[in-house]
Every structure is written in C-alpha cells, then in structure tokens.
Protein backbone atom coordinates (compact mmCIF):
# COMPACT_ATOMS: atom_id res chain seq x y z
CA UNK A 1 84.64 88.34 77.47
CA UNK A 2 88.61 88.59 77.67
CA UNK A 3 91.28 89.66 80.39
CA UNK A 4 92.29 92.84 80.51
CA UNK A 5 95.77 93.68 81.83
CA UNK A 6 97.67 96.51 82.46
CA UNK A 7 101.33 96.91 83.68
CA UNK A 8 101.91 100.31 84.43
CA UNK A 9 105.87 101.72 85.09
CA UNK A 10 107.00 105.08 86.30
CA UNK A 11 110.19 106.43 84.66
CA UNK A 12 112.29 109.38 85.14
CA UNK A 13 113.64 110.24 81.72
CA UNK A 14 116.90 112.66 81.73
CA UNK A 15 117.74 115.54 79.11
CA UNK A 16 119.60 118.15 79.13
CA UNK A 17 117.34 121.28 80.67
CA UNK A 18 117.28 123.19 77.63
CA UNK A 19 116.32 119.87 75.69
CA UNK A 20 112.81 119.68 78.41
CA UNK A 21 110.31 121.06 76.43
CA UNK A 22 110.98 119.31 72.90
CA UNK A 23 111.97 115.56 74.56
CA UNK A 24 108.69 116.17 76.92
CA UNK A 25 105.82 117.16 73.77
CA UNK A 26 107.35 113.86 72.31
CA UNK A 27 107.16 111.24 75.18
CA UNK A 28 103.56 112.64 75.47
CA UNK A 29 102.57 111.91 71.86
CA UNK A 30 103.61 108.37 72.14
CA UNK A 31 100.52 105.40 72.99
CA UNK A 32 100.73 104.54 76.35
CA UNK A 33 102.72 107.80 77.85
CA UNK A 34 101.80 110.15 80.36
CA UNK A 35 103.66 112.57 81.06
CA UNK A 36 103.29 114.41 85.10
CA UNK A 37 106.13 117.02 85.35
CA UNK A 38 109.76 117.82 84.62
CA UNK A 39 112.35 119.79 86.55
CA UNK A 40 116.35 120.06 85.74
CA UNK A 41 116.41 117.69 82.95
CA UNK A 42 114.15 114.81 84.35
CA UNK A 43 111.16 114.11 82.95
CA UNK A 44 108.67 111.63 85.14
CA UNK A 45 106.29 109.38 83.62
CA UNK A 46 104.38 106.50 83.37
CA UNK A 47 103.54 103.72 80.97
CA UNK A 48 101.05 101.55 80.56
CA UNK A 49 100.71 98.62 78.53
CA UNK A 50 99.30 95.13 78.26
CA UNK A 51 102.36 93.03 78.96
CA UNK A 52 105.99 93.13 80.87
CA UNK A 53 107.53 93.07 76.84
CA UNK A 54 105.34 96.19 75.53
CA UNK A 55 106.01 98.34 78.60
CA UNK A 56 110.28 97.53 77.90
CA UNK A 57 109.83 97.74 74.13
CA UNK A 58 108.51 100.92 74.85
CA UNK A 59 110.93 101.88 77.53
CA UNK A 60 113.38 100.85 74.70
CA UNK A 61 112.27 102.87 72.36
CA UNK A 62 112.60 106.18 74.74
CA UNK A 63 116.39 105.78 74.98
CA UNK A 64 116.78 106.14 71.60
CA UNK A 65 114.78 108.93 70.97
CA UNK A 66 116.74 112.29 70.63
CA UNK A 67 118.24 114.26 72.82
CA UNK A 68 117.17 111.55 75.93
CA UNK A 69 120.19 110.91 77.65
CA UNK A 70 118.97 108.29 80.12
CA UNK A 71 115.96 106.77 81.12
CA UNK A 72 115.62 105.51 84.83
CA UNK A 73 112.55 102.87 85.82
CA UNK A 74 111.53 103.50 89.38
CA UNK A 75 108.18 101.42 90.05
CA UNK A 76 106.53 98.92 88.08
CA UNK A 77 103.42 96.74 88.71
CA UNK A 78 102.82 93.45 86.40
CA UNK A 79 101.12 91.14 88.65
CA UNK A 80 98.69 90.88 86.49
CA UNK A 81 100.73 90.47 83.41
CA UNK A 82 99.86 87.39 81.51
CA UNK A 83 103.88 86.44 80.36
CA UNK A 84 104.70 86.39 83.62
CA UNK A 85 101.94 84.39 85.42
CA UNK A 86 102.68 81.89 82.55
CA UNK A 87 106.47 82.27 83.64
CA UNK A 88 105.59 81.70 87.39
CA UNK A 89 103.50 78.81 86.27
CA UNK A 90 106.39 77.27 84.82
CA UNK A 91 109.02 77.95 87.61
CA UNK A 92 106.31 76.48 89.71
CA UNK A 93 105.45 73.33 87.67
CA UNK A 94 109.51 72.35 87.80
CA UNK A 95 109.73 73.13 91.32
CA UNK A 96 107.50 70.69 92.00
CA UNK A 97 109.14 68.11 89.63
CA UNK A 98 112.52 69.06 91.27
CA UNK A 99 110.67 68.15 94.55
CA UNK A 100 109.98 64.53 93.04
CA UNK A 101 113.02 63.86 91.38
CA UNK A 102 114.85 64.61 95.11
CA UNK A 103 111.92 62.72 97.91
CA UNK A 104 110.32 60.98 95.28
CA UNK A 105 106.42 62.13 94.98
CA UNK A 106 103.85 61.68 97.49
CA UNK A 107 101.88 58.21 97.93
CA UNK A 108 104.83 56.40 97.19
C-alpha cells in the first residue's frame, strides 16, 4: 500500500471585478481547484496536490491565465510532502556532519 500526501494552499487570486465571473468558472475547472467565494476582484481558493512542486506549478500556471492580475498565497500545509521531508533529511544529515567536522564525532 503507498503514501498518500496532500499539500493543500489557500490563494487569493485578483481580477478586475467585471473579469470575476469568467477568471472564477476557469480556476474551478482546473484539477486540484476549489473555488469558496469572490468579492471586489479577489477570488479565494485552495489547492491541493501531492507535492510542494505540483501545488507551485499550479500556482504558476494561474498567473498566467487571462485576465488574473495577481495571485496571493496565504496558508499552505506540506508537512507531509515527500520533497521536503527528503530535503529536511538532507539538511539534517549535513548538520550532523558539520557537527563532526567542528567537535569531532562522539566516542572519539
């Protein structure tokens, strides 16, 4: 049985008011979007993907849609995102060899 993982972001993504409507049916046809309301030209919604790159590549891929002039992330959760456990992993692993390069490493 695999992992699942999800990293989930909420976004405010601007238009111009009388661009709502079209920019909004758009980000909610696209994998991964929900949409939960707009007012004055911001749009707020979520994402959810399977990794810290899909969830920007998407994010990415809303600024250049038309008529978005901006696209704002407010929250994001990727704890359990498996690039950056493996990136943690890795800080941590050289920490530790910075450690014995400067006190030497323990039992000596």
């Amino acid at each position: 049985m695999t992992e699942e993982h999800c990293v989930i972001s909420s976004l405010i993504v601007e238009t111009l008011p009388e661009n709502m409507a079209s920019v909004e049916a758009a980000l909610a046809q696209l994998d991964g979007v929900e949409v939960h309301g707009s007012e004055q030209g911001k749009i707020v919604i979520t994402i959810e993907k399977e990794s810290v790159s899909a969830s920007h590549d998407l994010a990415n891929d809303i600024t250049k849609m038309p008529d978005v002039l901006a696209v704002n992330l407010i929250y994001a959760n990727f704890e359990d995102d498996p690039e950056t456990q493996a990136m943690f992993e890795r800080v941590q692993e050289r920490a530790r060899e910075s450690h014995d390069v400067l006190y030497g490493k323990e039992g000596e």
